[in-house]
PDB file of N, CA and C in Angstrom:
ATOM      1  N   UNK A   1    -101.802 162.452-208.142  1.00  0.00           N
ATOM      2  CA  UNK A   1    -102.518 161.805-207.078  1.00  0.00           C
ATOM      3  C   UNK A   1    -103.910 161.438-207.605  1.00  0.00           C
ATOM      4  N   UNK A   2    -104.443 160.247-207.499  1.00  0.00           N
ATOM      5  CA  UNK A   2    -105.452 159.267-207.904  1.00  0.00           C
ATOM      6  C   UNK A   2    -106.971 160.553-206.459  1.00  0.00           C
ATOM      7  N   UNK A   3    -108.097 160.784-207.015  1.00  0.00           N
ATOM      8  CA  UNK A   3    -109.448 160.624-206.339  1.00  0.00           C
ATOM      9  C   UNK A   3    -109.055 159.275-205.536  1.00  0.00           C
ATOM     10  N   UNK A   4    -109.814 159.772-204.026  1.00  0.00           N
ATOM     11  CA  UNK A   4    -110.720 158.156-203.450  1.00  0.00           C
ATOM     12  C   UNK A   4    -111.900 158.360-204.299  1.00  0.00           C
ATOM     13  N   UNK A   5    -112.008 156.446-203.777  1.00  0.00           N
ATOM     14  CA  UNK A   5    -113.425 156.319-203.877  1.00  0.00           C
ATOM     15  C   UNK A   5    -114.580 156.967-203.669  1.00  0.00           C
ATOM     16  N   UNK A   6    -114.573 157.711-202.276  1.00  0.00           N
ATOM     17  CA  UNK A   6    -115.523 158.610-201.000  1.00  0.00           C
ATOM     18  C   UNK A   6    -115.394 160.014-202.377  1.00  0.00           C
ATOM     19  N   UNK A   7    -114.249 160.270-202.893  1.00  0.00           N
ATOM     20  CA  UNK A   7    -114.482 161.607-203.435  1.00  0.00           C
ATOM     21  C   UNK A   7    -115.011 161.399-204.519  1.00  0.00           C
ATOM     22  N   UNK A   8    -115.008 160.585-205.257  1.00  0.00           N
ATOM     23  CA  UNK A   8    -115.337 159.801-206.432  1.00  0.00           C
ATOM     24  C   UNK A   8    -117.191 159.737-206.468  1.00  0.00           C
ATOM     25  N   UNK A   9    -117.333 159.604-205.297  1.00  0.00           N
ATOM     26  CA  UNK A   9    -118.929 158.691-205.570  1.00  0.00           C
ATOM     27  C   UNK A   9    -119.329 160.400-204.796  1.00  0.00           C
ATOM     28  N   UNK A  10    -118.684 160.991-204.026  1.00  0.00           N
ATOM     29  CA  UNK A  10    -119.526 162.548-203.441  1.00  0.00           C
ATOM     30  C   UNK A  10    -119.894 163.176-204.836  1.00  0.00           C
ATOM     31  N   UNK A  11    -118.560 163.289-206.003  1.00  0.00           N
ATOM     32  CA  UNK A  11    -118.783 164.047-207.001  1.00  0.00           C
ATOM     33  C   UNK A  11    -120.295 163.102-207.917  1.00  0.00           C
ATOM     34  N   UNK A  12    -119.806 162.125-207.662  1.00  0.00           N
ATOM     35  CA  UNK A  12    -121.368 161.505-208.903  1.00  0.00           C
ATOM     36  C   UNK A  12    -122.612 161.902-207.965  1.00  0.00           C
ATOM     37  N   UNK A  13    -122.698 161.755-206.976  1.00  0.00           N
ATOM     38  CA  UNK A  13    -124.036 162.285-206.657  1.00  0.00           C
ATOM     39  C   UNK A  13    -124.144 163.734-206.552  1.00  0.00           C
ATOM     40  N   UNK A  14    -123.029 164.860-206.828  1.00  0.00           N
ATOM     41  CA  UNK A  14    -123.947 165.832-206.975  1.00  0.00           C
ATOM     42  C   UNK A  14    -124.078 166.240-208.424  1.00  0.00           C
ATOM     43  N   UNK A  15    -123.352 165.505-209.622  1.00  0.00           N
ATOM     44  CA  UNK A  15    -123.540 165.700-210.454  1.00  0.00           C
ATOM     45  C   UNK A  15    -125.324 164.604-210.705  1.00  0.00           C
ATOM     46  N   UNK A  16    -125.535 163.813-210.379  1.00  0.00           N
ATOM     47  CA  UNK A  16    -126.960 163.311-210.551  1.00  0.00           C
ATOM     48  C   UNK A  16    -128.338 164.299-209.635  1.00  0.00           C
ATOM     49  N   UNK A  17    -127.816 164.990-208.470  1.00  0.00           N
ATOM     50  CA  UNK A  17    -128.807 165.961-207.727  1.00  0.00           C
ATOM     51  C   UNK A  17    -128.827 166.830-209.346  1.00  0.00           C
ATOM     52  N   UNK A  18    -127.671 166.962-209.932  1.00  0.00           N
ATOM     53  CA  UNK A  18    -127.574 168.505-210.731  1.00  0.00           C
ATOM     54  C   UNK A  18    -128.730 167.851-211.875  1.00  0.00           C
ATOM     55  N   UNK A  19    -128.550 166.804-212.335  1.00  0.00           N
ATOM     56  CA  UNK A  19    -129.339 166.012-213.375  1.00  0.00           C
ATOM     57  C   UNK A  19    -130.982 166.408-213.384  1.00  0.00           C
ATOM     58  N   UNK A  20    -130.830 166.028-212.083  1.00  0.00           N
ATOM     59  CA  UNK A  20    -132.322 166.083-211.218  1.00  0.00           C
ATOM     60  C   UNK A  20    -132.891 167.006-210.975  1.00  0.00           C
ATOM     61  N   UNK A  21    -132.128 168.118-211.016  1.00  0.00           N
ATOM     62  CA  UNK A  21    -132.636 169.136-210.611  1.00  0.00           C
ATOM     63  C   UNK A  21    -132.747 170.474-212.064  1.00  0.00           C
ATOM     64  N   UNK A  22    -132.010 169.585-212.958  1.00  0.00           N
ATOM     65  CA  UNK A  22    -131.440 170.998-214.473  1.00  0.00           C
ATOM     66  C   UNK A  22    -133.107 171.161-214.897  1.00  0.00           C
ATOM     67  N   UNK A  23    -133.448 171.946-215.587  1.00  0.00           N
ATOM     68  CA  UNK A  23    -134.217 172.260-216.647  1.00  0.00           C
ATOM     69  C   UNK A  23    -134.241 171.922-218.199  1.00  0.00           C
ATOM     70  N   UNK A  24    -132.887 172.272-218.511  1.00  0.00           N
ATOM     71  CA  UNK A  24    -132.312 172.350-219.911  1.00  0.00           C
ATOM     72  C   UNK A  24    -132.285 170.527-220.233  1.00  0.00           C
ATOM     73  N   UNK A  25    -132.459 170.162-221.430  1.00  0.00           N
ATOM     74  CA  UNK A  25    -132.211 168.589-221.661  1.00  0.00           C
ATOM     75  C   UNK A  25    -130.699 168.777-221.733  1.00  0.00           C
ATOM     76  N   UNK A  26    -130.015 169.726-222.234  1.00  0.00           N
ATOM     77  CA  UNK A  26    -128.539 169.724-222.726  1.00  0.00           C
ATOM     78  C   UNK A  26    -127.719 169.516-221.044  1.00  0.00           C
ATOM     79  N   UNK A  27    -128.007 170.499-220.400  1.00  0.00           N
ATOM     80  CA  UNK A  27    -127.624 170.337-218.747  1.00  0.00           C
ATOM     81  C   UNK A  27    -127.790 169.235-218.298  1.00  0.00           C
ATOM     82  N   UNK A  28    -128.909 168.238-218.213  1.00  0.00           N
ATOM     83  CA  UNK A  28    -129.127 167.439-217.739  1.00  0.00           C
ATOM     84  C   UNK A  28    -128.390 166.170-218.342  1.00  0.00           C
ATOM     85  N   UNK A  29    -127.845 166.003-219.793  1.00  0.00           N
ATOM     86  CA  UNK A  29    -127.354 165.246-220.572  1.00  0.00           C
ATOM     87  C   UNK A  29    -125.705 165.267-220.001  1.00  0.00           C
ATOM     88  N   UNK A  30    -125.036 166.500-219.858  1.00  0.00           N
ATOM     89  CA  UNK A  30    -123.898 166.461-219.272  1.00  0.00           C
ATOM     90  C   UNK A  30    -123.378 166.234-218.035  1.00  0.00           C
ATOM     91  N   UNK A  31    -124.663 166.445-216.988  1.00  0.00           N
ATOM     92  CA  UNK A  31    -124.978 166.161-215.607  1.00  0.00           C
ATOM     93  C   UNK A  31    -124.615 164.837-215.589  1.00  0.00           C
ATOM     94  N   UNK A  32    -125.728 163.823-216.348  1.00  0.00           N
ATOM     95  CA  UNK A  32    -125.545 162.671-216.808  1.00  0.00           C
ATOM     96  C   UNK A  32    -124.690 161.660-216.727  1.00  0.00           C
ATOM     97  N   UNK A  33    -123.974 162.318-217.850  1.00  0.00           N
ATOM     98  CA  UNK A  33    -122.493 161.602-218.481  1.00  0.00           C
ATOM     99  C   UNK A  33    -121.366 162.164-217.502  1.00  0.00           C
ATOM    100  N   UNK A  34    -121.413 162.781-216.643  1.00  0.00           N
ATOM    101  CA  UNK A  34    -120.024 163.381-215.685  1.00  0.00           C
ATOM    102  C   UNK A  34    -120.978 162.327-214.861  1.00  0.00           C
ATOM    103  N   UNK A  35    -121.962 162.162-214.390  1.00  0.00           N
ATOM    104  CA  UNK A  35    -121.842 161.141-213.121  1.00  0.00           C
ATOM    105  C   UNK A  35    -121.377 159.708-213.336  1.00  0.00           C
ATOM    106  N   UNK A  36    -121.818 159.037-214.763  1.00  0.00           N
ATOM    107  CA  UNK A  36    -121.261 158.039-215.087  1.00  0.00           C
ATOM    108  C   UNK A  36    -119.755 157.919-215.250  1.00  0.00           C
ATOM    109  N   UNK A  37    -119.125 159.240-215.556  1.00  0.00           N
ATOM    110  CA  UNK A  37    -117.901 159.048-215.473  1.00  0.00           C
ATOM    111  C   UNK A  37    -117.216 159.073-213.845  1.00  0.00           C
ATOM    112  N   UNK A  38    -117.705 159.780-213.008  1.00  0.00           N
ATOM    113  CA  UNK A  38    -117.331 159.608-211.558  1.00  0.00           C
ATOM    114  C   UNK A  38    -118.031 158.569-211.275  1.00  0.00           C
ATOM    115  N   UNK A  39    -118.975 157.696-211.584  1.00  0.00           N
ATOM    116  CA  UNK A  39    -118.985 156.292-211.084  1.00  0.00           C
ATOM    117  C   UNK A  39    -118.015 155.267-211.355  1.00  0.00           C
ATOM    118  N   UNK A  40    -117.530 155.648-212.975  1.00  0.00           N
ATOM    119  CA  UNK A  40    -116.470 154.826-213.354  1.00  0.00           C
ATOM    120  C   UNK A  40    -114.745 154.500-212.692  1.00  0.00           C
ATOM    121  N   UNK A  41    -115.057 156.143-212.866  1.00  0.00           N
ATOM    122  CA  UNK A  41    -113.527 156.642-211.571  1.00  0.00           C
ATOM    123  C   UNK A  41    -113.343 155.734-210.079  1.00  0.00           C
ATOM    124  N   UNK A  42    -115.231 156.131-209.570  1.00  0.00           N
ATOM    125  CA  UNK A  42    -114.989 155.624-208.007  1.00  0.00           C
ATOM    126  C   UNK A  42    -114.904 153.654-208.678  1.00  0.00           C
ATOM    127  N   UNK A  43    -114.882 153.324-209.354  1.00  0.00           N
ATOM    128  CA  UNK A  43    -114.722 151.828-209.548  1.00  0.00           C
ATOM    129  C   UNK A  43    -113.139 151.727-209.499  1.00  0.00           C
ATOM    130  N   UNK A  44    -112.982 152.531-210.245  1.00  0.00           N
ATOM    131  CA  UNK A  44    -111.099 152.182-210.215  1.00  0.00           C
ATOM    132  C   UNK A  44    -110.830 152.708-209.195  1.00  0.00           C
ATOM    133  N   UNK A  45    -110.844 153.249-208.235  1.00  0.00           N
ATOM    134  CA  UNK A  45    -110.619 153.948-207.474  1.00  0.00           C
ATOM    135  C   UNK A  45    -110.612 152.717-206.137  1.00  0.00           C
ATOM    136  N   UNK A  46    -111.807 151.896-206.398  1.00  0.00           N
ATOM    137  CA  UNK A  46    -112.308 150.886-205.226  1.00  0.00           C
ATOM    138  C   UNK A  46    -110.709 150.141-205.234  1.00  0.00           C
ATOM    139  N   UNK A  47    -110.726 149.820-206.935  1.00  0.00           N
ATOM    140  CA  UNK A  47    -109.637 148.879-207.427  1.00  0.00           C
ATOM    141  C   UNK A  47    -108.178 149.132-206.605  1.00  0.00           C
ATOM    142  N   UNK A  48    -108.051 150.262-206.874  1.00  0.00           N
ATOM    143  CA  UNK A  48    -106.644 150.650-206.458  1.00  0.00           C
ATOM    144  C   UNK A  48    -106.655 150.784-205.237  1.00  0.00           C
ATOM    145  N   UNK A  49    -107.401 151.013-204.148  1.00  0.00           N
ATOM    146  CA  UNK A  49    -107.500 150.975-202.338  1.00  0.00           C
ATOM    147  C   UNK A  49    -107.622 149.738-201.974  1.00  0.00           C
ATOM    148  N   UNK A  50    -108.432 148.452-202.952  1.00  0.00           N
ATOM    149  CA  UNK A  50    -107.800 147.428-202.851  1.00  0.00           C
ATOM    150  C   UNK A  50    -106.724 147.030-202.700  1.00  0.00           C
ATOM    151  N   UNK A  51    -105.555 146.775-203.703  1.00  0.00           N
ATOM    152  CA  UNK A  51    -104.525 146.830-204.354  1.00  0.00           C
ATOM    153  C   UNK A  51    -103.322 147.076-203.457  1.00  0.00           C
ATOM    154  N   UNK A  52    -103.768 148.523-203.091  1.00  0.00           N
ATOM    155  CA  UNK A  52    -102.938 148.987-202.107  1.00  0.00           C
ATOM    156  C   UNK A  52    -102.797 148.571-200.848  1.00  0.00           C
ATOM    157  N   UNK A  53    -104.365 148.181-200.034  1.00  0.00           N
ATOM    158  CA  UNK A  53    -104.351 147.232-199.211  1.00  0.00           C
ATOM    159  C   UNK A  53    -103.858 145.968-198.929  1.00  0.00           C
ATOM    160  N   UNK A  54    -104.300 145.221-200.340  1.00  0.00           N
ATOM    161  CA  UNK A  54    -103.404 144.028-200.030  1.00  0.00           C
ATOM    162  C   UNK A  54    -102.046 144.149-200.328  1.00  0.00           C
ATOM    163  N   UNK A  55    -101.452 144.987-201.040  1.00  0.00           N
ATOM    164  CA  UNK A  55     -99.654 145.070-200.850  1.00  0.00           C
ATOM    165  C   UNK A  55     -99.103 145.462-199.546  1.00  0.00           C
ATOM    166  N   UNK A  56    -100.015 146.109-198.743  1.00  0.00           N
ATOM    167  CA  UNK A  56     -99.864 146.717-197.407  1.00  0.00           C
ATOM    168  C   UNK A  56     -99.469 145.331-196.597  1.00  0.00           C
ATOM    169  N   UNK A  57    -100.594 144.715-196.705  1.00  0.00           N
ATOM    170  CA  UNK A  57    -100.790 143.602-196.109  1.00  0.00           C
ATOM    171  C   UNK A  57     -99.439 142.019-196.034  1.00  0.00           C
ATOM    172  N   UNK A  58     -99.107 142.256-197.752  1.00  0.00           N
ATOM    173  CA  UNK A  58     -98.091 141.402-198.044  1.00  0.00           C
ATOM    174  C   UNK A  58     -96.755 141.979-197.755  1.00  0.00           C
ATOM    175  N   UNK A  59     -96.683 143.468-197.905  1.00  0.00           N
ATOM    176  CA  UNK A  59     -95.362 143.628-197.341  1.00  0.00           C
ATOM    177  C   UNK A  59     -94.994 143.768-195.817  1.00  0.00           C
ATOM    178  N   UNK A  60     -96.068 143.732-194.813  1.00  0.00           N
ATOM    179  CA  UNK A  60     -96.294 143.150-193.378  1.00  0.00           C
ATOM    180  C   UNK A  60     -96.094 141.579-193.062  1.00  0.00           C
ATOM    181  N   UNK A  61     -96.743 141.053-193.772  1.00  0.00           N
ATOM    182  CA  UNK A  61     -96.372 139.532-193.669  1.00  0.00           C
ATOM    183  C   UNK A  61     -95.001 139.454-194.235  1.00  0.00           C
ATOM    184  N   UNK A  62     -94.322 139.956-195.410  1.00  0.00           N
ATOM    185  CA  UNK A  62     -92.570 139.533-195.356  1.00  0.00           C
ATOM    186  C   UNK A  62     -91.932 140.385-195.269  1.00  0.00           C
ATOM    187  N   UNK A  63     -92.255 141.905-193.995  1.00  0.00           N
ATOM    188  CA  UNK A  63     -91.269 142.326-193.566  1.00  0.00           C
ATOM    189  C   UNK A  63     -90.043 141.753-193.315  1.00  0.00           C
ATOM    190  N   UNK A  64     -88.965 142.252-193.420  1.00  0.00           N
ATOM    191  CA  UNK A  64     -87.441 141.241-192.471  1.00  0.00           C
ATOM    192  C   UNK A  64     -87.940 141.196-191.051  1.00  0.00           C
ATOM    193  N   UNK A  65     -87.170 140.588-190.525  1.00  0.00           N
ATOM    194  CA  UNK A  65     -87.485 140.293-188.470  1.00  0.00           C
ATOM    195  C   UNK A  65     -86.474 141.606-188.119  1.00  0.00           C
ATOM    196  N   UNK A  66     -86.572 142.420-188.086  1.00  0.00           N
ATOM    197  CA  UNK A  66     -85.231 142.919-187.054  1.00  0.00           C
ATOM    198  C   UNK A  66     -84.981 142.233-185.508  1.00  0.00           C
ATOM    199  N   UNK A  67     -83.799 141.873-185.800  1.00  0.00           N
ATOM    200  CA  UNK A  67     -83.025 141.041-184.768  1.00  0.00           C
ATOM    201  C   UNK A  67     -82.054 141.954-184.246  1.00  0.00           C
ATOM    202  N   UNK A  68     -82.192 142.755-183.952  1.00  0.00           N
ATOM    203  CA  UNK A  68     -81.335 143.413-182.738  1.00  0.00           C
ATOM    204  C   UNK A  68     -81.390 143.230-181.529  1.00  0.00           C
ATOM    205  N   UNK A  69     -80.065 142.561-180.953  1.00  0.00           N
ATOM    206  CA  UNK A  69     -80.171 142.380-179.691  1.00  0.00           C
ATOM    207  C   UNK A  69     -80.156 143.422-178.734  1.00  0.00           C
ATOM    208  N   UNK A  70     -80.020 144.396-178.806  1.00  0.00           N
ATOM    209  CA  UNK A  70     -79.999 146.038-177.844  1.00  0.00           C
ATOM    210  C   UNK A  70     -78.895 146.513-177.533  1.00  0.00           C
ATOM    211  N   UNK A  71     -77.615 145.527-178.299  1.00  0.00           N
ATOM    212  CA  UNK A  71     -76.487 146.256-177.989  1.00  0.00           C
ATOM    213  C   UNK A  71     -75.956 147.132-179.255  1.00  0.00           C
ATOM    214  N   UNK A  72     -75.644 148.512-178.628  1.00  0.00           N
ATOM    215  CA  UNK A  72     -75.421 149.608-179.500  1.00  0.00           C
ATOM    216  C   UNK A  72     -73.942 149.545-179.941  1.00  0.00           C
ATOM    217  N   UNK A  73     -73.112 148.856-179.373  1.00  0.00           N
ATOM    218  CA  UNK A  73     -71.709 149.004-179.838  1.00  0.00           C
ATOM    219  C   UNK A  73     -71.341 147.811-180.281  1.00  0.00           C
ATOM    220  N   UNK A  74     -71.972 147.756-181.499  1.00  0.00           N
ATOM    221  CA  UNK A  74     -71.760 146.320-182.357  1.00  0.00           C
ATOM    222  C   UNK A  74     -70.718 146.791-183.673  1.00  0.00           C
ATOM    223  N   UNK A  75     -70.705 148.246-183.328  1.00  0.00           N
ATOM    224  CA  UNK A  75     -69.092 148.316-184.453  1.00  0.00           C
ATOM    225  C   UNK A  75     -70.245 148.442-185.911  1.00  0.00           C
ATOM    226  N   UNK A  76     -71.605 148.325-186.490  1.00  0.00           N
ATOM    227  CA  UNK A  76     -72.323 148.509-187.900  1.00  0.00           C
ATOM    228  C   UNK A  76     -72.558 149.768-188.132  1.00  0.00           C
ATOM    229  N   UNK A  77     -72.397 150.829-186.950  1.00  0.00           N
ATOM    230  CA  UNK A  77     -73.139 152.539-187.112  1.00  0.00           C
ATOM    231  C   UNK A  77     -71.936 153.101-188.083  1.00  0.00           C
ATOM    232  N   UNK A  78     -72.852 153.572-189.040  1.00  0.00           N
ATOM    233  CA  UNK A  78     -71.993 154.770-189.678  1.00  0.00           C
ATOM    234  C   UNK A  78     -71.534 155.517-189.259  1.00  0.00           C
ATOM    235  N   UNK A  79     -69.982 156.112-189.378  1.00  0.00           N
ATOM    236  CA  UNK A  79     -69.175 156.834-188.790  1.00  0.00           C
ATOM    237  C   UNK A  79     -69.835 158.761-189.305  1.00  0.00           C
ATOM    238  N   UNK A  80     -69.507 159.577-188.763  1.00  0.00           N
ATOM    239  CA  UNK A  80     -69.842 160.835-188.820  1.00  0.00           C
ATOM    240  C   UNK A  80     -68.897 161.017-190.307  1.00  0.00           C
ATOM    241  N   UNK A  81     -67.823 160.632-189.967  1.00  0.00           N
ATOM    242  CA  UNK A  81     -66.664 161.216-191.220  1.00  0.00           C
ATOM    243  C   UNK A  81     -67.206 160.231-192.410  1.00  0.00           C
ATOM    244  N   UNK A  82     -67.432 160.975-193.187  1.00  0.00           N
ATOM    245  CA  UNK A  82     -68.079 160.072-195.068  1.00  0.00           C
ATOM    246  C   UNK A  82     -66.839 159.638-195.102  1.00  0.00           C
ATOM    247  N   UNK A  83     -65.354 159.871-194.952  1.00  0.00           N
ATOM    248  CA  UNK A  83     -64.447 159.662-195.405  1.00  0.00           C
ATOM    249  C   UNK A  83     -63.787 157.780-195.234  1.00  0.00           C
ATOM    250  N   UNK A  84     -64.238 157.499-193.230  1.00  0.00           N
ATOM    251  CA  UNK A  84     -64.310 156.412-192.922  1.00  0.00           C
ATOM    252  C   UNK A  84     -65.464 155.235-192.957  1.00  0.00           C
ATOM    253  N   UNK A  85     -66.513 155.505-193.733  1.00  0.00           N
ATOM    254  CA  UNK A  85     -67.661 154.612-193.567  1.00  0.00           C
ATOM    255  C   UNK A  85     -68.203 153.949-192.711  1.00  0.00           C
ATOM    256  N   UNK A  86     -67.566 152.454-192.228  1.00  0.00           N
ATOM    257  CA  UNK A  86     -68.331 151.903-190.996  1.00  0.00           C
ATOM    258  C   UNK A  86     -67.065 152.274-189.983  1.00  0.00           C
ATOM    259  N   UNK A  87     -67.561 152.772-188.616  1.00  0.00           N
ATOM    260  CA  UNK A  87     -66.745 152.690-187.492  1.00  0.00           C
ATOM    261  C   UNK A  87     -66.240 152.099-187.024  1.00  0.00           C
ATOM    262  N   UNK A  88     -64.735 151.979-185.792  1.00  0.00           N
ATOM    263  CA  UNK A  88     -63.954 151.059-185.765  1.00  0.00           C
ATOM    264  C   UNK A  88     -64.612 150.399-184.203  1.00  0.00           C
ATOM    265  N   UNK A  89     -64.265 149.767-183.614  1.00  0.00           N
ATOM    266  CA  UNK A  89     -64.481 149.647-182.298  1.00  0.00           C
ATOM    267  C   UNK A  89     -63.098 149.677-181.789  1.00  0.00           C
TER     268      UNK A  89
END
């Protein structure tokens, strides 16, 4: 499972508070470079909630129509027995 974005950009800012707040140059150097890398993440991250959105979107626009007229005894329901497949009327 992919980070969101939202978790993506929470982690870079507390790794930049940590930046901000280290003593050590070495702490602050790794603080650093982990926020640039959770900025990078929340970029792909944007990418792919995109992505996903618009496939959302396109597989709504060419859903099939279901055309059922409301009658239940059209003889297509699968039978209980695996043995007979579609039911008889």
């Amino acid at each position: 499972m992919y980070p969101s974005a939202t978790l993506c950009r929470a982690q870079q800012a507390i790794h930049l508070d940590r930046a901000a707040a280290a003593v050590l140059e070495n702490v602050r150097a790794v603080a650093v470079n982990a926020a640039k890398a959770w900025g990078a993440e929340a970029l792909a991250a944007d990418e792919r909630e995109a992505r996903r959105e618009r496939m959302r979107l396109y597989r709504l626009a060419h859903a099939p129509v279901n055309r059922d007229d409301g009658d239940d005894d059209d003889g297509d329901d699968f039978s209980e027995n695996p043995d007979r497949g579609l039911t008889s009327a």
